[in-house]
Every structure is written in structure tokens, then in C-alpha cells.
Protein backbone atom coordinates (compact mmCIF):
# COMPACT_ATOMS: atom_id res chain seq x y z
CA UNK A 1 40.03 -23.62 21.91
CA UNK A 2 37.07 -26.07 22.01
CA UNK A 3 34.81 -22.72 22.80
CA UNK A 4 36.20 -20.86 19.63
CA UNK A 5 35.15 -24.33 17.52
CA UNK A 6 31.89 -24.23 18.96
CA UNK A 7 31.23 -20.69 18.26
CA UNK A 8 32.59 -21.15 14.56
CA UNK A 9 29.71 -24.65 14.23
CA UNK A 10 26.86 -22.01 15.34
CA UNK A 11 27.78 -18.95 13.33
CA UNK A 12 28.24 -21.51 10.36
CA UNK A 13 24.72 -23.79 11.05
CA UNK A 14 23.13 -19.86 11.48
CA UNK A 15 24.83 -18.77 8.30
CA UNK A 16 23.36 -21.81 6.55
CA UNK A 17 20.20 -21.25 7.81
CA UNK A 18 19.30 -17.90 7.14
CA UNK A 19 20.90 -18.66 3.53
CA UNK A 20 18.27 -21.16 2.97
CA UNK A 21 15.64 -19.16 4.43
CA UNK A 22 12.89 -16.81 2.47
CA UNK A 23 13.23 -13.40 3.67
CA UNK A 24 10.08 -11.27 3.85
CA UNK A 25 9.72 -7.52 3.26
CA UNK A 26 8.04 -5.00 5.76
CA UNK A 27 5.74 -4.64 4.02
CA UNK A 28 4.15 -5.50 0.42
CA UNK A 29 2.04 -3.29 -2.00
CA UNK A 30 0.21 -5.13 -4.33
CA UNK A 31 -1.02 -3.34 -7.68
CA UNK A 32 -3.77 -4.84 -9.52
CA UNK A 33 -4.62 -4.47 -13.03
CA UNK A 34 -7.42 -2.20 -12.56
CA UNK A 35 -5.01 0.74 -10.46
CA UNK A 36 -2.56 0.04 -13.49
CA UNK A 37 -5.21 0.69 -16.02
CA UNK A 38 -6.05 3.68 -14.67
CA UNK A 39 -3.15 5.24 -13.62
CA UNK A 40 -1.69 4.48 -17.48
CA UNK A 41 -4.89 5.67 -18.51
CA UNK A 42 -4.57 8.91 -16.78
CA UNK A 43 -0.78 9.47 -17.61
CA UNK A 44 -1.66 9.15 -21.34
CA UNK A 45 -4.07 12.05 -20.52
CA UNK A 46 -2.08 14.12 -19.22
CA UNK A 47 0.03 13.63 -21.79
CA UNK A 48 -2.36 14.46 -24.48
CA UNK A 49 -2.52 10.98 -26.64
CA UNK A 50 -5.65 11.69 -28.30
CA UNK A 51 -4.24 14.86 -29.63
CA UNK A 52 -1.17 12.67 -31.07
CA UNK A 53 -3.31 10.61 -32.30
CA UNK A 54 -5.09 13.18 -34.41
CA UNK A 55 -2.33 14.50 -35.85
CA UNK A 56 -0.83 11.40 -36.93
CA UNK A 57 0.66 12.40 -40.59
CA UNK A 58 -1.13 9.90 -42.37
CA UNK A 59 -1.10 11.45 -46.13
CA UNK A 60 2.99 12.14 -45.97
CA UNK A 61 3.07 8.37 -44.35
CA UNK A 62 0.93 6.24 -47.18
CA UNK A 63 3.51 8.65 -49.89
CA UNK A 64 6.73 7.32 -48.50
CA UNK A 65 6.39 4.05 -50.13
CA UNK A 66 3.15 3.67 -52.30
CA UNK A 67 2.64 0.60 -53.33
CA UNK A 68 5.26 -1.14 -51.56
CA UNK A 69 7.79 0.20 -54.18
CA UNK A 70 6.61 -1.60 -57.08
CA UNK A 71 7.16 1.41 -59.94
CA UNK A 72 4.58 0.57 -62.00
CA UNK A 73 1.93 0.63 -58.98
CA UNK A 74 3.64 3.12 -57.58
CA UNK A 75 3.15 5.39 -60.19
CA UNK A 76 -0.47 4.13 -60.71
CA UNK A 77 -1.26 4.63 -56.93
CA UNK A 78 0.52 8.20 -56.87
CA UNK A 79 -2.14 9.29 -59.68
CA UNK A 80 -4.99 8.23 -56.84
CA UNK A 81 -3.25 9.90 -54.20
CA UNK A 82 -3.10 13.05 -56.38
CA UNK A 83 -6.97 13.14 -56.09
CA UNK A 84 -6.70 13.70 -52.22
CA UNK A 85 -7.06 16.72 -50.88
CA UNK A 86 -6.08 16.33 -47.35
CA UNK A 87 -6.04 13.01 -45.31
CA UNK A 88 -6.71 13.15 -41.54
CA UNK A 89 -7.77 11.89 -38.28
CA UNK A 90 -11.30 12.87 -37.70
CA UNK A 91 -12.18 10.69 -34.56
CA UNK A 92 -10.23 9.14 -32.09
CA UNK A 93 -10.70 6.77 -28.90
CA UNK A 94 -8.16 4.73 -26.47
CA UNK A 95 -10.20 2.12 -25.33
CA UNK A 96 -9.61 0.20 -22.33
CA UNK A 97 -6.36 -1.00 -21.50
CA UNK A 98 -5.79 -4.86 -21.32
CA UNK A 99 -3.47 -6.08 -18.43
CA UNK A 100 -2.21 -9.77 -18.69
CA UNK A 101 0.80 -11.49 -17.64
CA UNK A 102 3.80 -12.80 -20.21
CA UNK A 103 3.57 -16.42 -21.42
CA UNK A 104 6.70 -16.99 -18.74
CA UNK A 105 5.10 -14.94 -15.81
CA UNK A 106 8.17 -12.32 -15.95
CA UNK A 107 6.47 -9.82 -17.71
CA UNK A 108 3.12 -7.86 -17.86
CA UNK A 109 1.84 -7.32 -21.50
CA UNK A 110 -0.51 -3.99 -21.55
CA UNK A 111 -2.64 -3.59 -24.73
CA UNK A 112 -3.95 -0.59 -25.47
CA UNK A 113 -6.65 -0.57 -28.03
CA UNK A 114 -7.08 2.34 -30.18
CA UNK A 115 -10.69 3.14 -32.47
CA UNK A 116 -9.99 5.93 -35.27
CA UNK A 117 -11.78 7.43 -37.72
CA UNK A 118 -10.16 8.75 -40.82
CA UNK A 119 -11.11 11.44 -42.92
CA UNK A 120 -9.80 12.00 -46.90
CA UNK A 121 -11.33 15.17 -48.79
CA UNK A 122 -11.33 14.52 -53.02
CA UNK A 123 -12.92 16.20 -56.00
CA UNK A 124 -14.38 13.29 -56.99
CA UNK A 125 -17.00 13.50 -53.97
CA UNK A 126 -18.79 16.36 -52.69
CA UNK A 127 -18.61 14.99 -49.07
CA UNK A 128 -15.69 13.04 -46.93
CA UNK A 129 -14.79 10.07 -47.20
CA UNK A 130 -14.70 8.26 -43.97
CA UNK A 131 -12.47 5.06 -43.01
CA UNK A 132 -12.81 2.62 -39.77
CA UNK A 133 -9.85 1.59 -38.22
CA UNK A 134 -9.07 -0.38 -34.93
CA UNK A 135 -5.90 -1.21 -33.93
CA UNK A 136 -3.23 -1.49 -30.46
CA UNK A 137 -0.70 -0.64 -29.27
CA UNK A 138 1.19 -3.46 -26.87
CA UNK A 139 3.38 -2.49 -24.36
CA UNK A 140 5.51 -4.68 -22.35
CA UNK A 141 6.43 -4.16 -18.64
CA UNK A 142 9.10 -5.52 -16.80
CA UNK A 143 11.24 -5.19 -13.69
CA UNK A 144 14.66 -3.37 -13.63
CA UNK A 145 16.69 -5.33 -11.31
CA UNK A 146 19.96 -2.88 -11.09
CA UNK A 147 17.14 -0.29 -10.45
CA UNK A 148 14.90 -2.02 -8.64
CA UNK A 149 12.15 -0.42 -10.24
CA UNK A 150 9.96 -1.18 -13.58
CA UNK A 151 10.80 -0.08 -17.07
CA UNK A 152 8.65 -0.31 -20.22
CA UNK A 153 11.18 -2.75 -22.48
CA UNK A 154 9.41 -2.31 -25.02
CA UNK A 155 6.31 -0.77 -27.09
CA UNK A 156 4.99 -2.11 -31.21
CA UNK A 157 2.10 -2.47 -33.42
CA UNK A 158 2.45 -5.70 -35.10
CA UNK A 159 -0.24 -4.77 -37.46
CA UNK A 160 -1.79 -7.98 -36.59
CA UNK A 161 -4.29 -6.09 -34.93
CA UNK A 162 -5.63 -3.72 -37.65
CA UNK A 163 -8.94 -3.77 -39.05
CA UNK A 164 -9.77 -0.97 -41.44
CA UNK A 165 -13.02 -0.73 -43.43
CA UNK A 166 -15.16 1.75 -44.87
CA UNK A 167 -17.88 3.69 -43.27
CA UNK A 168 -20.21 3.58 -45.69
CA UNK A 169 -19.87 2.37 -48.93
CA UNK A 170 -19.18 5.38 -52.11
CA UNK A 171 -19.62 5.93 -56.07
CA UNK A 172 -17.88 3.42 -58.50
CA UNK A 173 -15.41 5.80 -59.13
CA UNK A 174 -14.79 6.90 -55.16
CA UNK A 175 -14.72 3.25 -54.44
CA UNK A 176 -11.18 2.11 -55.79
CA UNK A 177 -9.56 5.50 -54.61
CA UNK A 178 -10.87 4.43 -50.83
CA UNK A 179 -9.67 0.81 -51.60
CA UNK A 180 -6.13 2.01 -52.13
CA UNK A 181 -5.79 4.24 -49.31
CA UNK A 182 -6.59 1.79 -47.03
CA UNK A 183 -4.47 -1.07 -48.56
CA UNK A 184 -2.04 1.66 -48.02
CA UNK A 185 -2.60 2.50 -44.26
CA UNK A 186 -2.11 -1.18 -43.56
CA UNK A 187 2.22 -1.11 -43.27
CA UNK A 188 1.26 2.83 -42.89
CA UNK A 189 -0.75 2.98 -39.80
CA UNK A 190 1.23 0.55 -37.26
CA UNK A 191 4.27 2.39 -38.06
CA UNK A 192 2.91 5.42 -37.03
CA UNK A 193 1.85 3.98 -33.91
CA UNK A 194 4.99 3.14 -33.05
CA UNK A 195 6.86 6.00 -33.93
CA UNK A 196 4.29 8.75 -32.88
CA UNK A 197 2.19 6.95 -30.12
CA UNK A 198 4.68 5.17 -28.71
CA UNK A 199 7.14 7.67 -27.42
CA UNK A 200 3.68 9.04 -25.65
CA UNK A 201 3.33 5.55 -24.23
CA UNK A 202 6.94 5.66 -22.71
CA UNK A 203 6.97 8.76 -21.42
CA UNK A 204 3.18 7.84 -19.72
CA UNK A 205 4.17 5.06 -17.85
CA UNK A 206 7.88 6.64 -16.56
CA UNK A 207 5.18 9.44 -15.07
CA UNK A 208 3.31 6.41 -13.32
CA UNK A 209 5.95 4.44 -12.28
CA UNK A 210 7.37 7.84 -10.41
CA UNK A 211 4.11 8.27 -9.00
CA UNK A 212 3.78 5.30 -7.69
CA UNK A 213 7.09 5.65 -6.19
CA UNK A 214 6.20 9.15 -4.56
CA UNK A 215 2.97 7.83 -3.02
CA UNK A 216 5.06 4.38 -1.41
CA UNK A 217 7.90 6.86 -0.20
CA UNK A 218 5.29 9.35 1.32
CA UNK A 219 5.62 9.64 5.19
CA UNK A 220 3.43 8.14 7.46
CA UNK A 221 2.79 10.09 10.81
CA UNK A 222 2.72 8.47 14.03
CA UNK A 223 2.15 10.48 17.34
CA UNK A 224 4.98 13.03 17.04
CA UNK A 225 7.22 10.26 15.05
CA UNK A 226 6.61 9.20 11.15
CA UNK A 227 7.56 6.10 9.15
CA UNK A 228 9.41 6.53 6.29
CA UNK A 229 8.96 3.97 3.50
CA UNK A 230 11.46 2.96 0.72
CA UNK A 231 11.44 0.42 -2.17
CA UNK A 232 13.51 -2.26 -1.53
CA UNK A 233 12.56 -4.66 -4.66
CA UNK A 234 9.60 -4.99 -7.52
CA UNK A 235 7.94 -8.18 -8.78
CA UNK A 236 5.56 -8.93 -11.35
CA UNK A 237 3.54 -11.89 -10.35
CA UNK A 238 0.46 -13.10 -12.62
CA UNK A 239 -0.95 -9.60 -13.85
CA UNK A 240 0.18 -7.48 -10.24
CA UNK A 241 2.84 -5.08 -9.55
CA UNK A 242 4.74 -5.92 -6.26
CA UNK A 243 6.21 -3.54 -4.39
CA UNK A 244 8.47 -5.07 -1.99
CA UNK A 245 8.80 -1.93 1.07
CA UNK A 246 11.35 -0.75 3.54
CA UNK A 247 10.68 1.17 6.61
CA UNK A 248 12.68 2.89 9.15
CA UNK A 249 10.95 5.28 11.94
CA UNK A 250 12.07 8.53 12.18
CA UNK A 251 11.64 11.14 15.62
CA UNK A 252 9.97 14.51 14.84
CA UNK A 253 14.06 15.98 13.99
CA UNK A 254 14.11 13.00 11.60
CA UNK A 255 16.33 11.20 13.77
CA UNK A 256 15.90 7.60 12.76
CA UNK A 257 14.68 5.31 15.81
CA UNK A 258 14.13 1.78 14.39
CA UNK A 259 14.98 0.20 10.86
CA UNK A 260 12.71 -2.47 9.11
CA UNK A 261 14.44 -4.63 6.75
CA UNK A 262 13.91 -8.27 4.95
CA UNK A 263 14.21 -10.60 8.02
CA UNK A 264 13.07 -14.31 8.52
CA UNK A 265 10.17 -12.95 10.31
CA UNK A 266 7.51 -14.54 8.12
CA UNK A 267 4.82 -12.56 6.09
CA UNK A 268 1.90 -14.24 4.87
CA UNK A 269 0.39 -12.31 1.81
CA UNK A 270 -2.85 -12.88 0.66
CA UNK A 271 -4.32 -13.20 -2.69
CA UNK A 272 -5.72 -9.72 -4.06
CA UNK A 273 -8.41 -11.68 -5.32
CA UNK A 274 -11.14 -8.73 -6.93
CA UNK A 275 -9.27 -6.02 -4.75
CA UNK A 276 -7.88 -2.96 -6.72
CA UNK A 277 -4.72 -2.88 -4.61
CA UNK A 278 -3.37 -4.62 -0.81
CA UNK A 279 -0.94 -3.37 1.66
CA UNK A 280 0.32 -5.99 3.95
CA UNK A 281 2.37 -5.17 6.86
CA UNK A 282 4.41 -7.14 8.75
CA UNK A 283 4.02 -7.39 12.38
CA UNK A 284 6.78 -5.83 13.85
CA UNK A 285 6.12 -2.86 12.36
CA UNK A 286 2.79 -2.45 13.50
CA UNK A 287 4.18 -3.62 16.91
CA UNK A 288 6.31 -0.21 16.52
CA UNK A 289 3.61 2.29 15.67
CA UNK A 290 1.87 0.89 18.84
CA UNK A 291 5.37 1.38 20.83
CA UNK A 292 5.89 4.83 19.60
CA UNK A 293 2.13 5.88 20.61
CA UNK A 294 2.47 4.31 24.05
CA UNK A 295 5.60 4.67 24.95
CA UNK A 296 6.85 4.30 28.55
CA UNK A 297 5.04 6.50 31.17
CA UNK A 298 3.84 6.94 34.62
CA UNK A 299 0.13 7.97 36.15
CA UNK A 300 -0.42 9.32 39.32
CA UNK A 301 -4.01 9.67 40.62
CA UNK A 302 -5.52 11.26 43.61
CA UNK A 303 -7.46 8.27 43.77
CA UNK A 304 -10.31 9.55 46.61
CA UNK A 305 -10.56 12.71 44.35
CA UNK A 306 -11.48 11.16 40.70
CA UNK A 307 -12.68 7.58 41.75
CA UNK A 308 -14.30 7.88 45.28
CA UNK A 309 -15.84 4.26 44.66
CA UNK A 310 -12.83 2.71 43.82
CA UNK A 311 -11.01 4.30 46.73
CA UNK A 312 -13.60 3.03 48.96
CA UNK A 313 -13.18 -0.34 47.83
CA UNK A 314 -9.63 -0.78 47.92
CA UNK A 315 -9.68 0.77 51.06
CA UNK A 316 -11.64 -2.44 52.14
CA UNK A 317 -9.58 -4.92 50.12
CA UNK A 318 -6.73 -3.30 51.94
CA UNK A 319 -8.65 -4.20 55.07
CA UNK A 320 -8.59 -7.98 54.17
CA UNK A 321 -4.41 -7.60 54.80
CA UNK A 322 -4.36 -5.07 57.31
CA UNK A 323 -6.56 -2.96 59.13
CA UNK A 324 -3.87 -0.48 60.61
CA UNK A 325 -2.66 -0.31 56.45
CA UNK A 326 -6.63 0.68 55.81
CA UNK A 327 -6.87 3.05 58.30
CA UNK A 328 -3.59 5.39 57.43
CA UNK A 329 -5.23 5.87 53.76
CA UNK A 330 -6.37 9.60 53.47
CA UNK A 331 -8.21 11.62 51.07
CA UNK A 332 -5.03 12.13 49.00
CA UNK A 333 -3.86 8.38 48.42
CA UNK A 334 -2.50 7.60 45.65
CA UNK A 335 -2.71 5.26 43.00
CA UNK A 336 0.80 4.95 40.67
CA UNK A 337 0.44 2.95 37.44
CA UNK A 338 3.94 2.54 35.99
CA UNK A 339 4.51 1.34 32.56
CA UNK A 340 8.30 0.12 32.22
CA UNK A 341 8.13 -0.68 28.72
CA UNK A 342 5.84 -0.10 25.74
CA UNK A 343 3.33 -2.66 25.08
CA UNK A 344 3.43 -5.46 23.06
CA UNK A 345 1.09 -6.38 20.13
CA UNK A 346 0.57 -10.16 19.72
CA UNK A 347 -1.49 -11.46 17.05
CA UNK A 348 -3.12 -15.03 16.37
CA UNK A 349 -6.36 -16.45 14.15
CA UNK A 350 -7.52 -12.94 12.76
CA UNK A 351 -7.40 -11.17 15.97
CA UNK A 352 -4.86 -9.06 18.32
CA UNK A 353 -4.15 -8.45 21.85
CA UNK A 354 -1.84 -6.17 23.57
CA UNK A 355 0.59 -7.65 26.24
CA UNK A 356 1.53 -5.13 29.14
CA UNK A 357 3.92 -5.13 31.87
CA UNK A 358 2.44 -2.63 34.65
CA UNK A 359 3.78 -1.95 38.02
CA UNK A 360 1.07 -0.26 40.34
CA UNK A 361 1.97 1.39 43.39
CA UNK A 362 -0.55 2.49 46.17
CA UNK A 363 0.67 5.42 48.84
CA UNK A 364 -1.56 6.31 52.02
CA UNK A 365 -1.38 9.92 51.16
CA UNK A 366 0.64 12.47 48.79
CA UNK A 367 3.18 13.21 51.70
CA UNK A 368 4.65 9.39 52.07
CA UNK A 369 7.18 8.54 49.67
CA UNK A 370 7.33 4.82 50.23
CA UNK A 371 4.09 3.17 49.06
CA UNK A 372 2.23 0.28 50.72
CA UNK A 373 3.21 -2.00 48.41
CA UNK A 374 4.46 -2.32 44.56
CA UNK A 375 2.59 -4.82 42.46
CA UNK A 376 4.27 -6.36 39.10
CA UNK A 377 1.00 -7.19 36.72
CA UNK A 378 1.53 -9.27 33.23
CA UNK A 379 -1.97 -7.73 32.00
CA UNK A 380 -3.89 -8.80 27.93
CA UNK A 381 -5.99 -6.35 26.42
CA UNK A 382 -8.29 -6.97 23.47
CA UNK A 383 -6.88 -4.63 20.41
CA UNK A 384 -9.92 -4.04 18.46
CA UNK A 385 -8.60 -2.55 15.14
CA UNK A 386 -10.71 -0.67 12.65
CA UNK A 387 -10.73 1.55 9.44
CA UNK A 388 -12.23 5.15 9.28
CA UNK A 389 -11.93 6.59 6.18
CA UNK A 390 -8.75 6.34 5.27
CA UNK A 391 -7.14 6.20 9.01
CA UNK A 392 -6.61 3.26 11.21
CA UNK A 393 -7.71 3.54 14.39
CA UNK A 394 -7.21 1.35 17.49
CA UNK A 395 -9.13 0.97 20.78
CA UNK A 396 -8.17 -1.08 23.60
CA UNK A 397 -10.79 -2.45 25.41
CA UNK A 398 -11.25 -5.35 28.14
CA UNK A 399 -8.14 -5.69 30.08
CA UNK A 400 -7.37 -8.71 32.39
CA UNK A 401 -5.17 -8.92 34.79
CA UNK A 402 -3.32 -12.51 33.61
CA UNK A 403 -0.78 -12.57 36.39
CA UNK A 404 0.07 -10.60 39.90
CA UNK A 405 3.69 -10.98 41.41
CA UNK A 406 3.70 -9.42 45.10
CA UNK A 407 7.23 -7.31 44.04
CA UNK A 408 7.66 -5.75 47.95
CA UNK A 409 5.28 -4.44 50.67
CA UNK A 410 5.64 -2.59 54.03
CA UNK A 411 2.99 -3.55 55.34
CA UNK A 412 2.08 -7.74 55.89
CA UNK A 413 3.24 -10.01 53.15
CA UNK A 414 -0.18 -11.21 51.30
CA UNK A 415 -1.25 -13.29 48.07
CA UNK A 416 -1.59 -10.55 45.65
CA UNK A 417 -4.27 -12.66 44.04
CA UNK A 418 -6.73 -10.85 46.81
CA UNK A 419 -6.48 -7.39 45.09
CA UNK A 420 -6.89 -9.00 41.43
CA UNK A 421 -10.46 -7.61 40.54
CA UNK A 422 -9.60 -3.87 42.53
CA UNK A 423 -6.55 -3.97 40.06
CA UNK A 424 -8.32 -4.89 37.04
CA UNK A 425 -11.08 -2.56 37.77
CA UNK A 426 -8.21 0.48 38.08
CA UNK A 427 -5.97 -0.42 35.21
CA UNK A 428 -9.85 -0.41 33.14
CA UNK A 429 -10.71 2.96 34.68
CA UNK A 430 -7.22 4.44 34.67
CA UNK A 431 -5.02 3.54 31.94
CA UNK A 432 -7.53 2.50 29.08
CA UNK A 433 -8.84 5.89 28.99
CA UNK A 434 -5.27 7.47 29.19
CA UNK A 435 -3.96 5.16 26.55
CA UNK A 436 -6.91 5.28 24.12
CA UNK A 437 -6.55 9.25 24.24
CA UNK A 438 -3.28 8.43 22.82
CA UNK A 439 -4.03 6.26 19.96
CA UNK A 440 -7.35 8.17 19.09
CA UNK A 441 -5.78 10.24 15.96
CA UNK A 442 -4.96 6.86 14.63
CA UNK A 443 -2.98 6.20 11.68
CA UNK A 444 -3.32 8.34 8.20
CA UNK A 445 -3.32 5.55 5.22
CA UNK A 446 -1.51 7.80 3.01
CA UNK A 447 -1.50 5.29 0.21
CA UNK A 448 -5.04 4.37 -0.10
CA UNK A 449 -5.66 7.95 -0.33
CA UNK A 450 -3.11 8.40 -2.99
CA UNK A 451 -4.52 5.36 -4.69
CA UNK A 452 -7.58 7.17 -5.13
CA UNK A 453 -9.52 5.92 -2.94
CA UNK A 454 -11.79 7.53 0.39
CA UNK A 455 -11.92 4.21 2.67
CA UNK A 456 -10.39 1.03 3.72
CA UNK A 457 -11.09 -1.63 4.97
CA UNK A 458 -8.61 -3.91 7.15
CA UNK A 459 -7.94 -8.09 8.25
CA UNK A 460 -5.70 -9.46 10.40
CA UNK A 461 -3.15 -12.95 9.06
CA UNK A 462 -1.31 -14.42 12.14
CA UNK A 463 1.82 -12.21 11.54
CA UNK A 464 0.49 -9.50 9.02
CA UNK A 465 -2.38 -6.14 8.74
CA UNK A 466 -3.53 -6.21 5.17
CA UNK A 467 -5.33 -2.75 3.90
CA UNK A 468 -7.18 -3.12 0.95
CA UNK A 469 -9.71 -0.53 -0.40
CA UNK A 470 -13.23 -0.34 1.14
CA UNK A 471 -15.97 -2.56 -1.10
CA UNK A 472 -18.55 -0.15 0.24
């Protein structure tokens, strides 16, 4: 009864903990305003704004309500108007976009400036009259949470933004006609914007936001496995996009293997700073992708056959604990290196190491089945991690043999500390090379690729790889 209390006090003290606790994606993609400048930019393209733009029915728009509805003006300015010939969008320009954050933080305010040139053909001028005006459109961005996505709440003109003015200045009698259209594009022009550019605007950024989606979901390939990303939340902080990510990894039949989640594992994510875009990822991911490229294995080697120097001096290190042991080794010993589990990737200050348990076996010959002795080694290798192109490639280099447990021998018992350096020396020449043929494909950086970009570059946190593109 007092065991069933105590069990209820710890699931309750864990319960309150974890409740209290800030739980940190996989991994985080971090937008900048400069990707979402251009990928807005381009969506607009592709949806052919600057043709909108030019057709923009500015003479049916300034006839709706001339004059504001005044009758007498009305009528006065619908005698001007009857003097145009045909009003129209000669020239125009989306300049760059604008990406700041909401007075509150919650939202991202895009402005999207626009430069036209108007055209109006009349009798009373043999050539066309030309008007100026600048104006924006302001979108606002902000995140969905029942969708956990991004919408665009909403899109305007205020009209607080429009300047309009006259190329170059006419006749006395052009003069007032040019006055009045533009006094009449004024309530004309931002509701055009809003009506015709706007839907453009919408429809542009639903195309981004499912590309961006596409490119975060794309898989990943590891060895014969891949990692398969999903979108867990979205954040707007300052003028970013964040992109909170899932990630489970899959076998090659799409069976799934291991699932990353939010977990109190921390996450330390660094400030994007002048960087277009980062990717951090949490440890224990990349701890994965190292697992599922080395995965457990065993090496045989006819030792005497591929490192005659080596088998000559372990042959003489064997000597050191027995001389009858020494002189049963033939030309086909063998040298087993067993690895029970996949390694471990530990990371600290801006650097990594991977942690490996290794049992090594040595047999006199390839007929005997029991070997001399089995040898349990906790071994460190330096993980130097790198960027080329737009892959991530490892190398493991340096390994040290941190600990030596004698696990059984038939031949005398010994301190295993006497073979240390022969060991070391055979784990370098053995499994390095076999494990650093594994990893040498490396790791395809789908997004940065998608992003745009052709290189990376890549720094280590204490718990955390962050990719952000290459400054070169």
C-alpha cells in the first residue's frame, strides 16, 4: 500500500515537472526576411502581378463616383472625363518587399511597394499624358494555430501611401483635366489595389507557404534509411518564420524505426543574425543518422595477410603474457572487432566525439573457434563534421582507447592495459577506414538546396547542429 503511494508522489512530482518544463522541437527552421522576400517575390511572378497591375481598370474606376458624388462636380468632372480617350497603365514596378514585425510581435507586416505610370490619351494634346504614382500594398501574416501553419489575415491600401504627380508639366488647358484625374485616382487607385492586386497577393503567398511546406516535408536519405520531417508548430518571432519540425526515421519499406517529438531534451537556437535562413537540429537526431550509418557489425581480418606489421607486433605483445600463446599464432590469425551497439555521438563546447563500445577478439588461426582472449574497449573518437556543397559529411579520425576490461582469456590472466597501444593502433587501421567508408556519402541538405542555395556551412551548440547557408 505504502509502494502504490510512493509510485502515485513520483508519477505526480514527474507530471508536475514536465508540465512546467519548455519542450523543444527536433528541429527548428528559421526563415528570415530576405528568403520571405524572395520567395513572395517570386510567387507574385509566377502569378503574373505586373500584368494585373497593367490592366487595372482605372477609367471605369475614377467614373463610379466622380467627384465623390457631389452632382454639381460630378457633372462638371464627367464633362473632363468625356475628353479622355482611354486611361491606362503604361509602366509598372513591385519594388522590394518590406518585412517587419507587428507592434505586438504576433504578426509580420509585409509591404509591398508598387511604382506606376499612368497613361490618359485626349484631343486636347497631341501626345500622352503621363501621371506618377507610388503606392503599397500591406499584407499581414500570421500563424494559424488550428492549422498549424501561416495564413495571410489580411491584405489593404490605406491610401496613406499614395503619391501621384505629374510627369511633366502640360498646356493651361491640359493642366486642370490632369489635376482632376488624379484627385480622382486618389479613393480610385487603393481600391483597386485591394480588389485587383490583392486577391494576387493571397493566392502568392498560399503558393509559398505550400512550398515551404513541401521543401520541410521532403525526405532526407540516410544509408539505406530516410528521415521524414513534419510540421509540428509555426512561430513568428521579430521579423522570422519558425518552423517548429517533427521527425520520425523510416527503413527503405518505409517502416518507421524511431520517432522524434517535443521532449525536455533542451535545444539551444541561435540568433539568425545576417543569415538568410538556420536549421538547428537537436542532438538526438543527429545521434540517429550516425546509428543508422553504423549500425551494429562485426570485422574479421586475416590479420598476417592485410597488416603483416601489426601482426608482427602483437605477436610480440602477446609474447609479454605468454610465449607458448605467441608461438601457436599462424599466418591466418585473426583479428575480430565486434561492435555490440551503434555508436554514440556526444557533443560539448562546439565540438563532437563519438563514444564506442568494441569487443576485439584475437584467434591463433582461422581453424580455432575459441579465441585467445576477448577484450571489452570503451574507445572516443574525434567527429570532425563538415559541409560540402550542400551535403554533410563526417570523418572520424583519432581514436583512443579510454578504457580496457580483460572480459575472459584462455591463455594467462594479464592487465589488459599491456596491449593498449596494439589495440589502438588496430581499431585506427581497422575500423576507421571501415566506418568512414560508411559515412562517406554523407548527408543530402535537401532544404538548403530547396532554399536556393549551393552550400552550407555548419556549427556545433552543446546539444544542437545548426546549418545555415554558406557566406562564401
Amino acid at each position: 500500500m505504502a509502494s502504490s503511494r510512493i509510485f502515485t508522489l513520483l508519477c505526480g512530482l514527474l507530471a508536475a515537472t514536465l508540465v512546467g518544463a519548455t519542450l523543444s522541437p527536433p528541429a527548428v527552421l528559421i526563415l528570415g526576411p530576405e528568403i520571405i522576400k524572395e520567395k513572395l517575390t517570386q510567387k507574385l511572378r509566377d502569378h503574373d502581378a505586373i500584368r494585373i497591375l497593367h490592366e487595372l481598370p482605372l477609367l471605369s474606376a475614377i467614373r463610379e463616383e466622380p467627384a465623390g458624388g457631389i452632382p454639381i462636380l460630378g457633372s462638371l468632372v464627367n464633362s473632363a472625363l468625356n475628353h479622355i480617350i482611354w486611361l491606362k497603365i503604361t509602366s509598372a514596378n513591385i519594388l522590394e518587399m518590406q518585412v517587419q514585425p507587428s507592434a505586438d510581435d504576433q504578426e509580420l507586416i509585409v509591404d509591398i511597394p508598387l511604382d506606376l505610370v499612368a497613361g490618359f490619351n485626349t484631343p486636347l494634346v497631341s501626345s500622352i499624358v503621363e501621371i506618377h504614382m507610388e503606392t503599397e500594398a500591406q499584407a499581414t501574416i500570421r500563424v494559424e494555430t488550428s492549422k498549424k501553419g501561416l495564413i495571410l489575415s489580411s491584405c489593404s491600401n490605406s491610401g496613406r501611401s499614395l503619391r501621384i504627380s505629374l510627369l511633366k508639366k502640360l498646356s493651361f488647358m491640359v493642366n486642370p483635366l490632369a489635376n482632376s484625374v488624379m484627385k480622382l485616382l486618389v479613393p480610385a487607385l487603393p481600391k483597386l489595389v485591394k480588389t485587383q492586386l490583392c486577391p494576387v497577393i493571397e493566392a502568392a503567398f498560399e503558393d509559398m507557404h505550400e512550398e515551404l511546406l513541401r521543401l520541410v516535408k521532403a525526405p532526407i536519405s540516410i544509408s539505406s534509411d530516410h528521415l521524414e520531417i513534419d510540421l509540428l508548430s509555426s512561430a513568428i518571432k521579430d521579423n522570422t518564420i519558425q518552423l517548429n519540425l517533427g521527425a520520425k526515421l523510416l527503413d527503405s519499406q518505409g517502416k518507421g524505426i524511431k520517432w522524434f517529438n517535443e521532449s525536455v531534451a533542451s535545444l539551444t537556437i541561435p540568433a539568425l543574425d545576417s543569415a538568410p535562413f538556420s536549421l538547428t537540429v537537436r542532438h538526438d537526431v543527429v545521434d540517429a543518422v550516425l546509428a543508422d550509418f553504423l549500425p551494429p557489425e562485426e570485422i574479421m581480418v586475416l590479420l598476417d595477410y592485410v597488416l603483416p606489421e601489426m601482426a608482427l607486433r602483437l605477436k610480440n605483445n602477446i609474447k609479454l603474457i605468454s610465449e607458448k600463446a605467441a608461438d601457436q599464432l599462424k599466418h591466418t590469425q585473426i583479428v575480430k572487432i565486434l561492435m555490440q551497439e551503434a555508436p554514440e555521438l556526444l557533443l560539448d563546447k562546439g565540438s563532437a566525439k563519438v563514444a564506442q563500445m568494441i569487443v576485439l577478439e584475437v584467434f591463433a588461426s582461422n581453424e580455432v573457434r575459441r579465441p585467445f582472449f576477448t577484450l571489452g574497449i570503451e574507445a572516443n573518437s574525434e567527429a570532425q563534421f563538415y559541409t560540402k556543397g550542400v551535403n554533410l559529411m563526417l570523418n572520424i579520425n583519432d581514436i583512443s582507447s579510454e578504457r580496457i576490461h580483460l572480459m575472459n582469456s584462455d591463455i594467462d590472466l594479464f592487465n589488459p592495459e599491456i596491449l593498449k597501444d596494439i589495440v589502438t593502433d588496430l581499431l585506427a587501421a581497422i575500423l576507421l577506414p571501415n566506418q568512414n567508408g560508411k559515412v562517406r556519402s554523407g548527408v543530402p541538405l535537401s532544404m538548403v538546396k530547396a532554399l536556393g542555395f549551393t552550400g552550407a556551412s555548419l556549427s556545433l551548440s552543446q546539444d544542437a547542429f545548426v546549418i545555415t547557408p554558406d557566406s562564401s
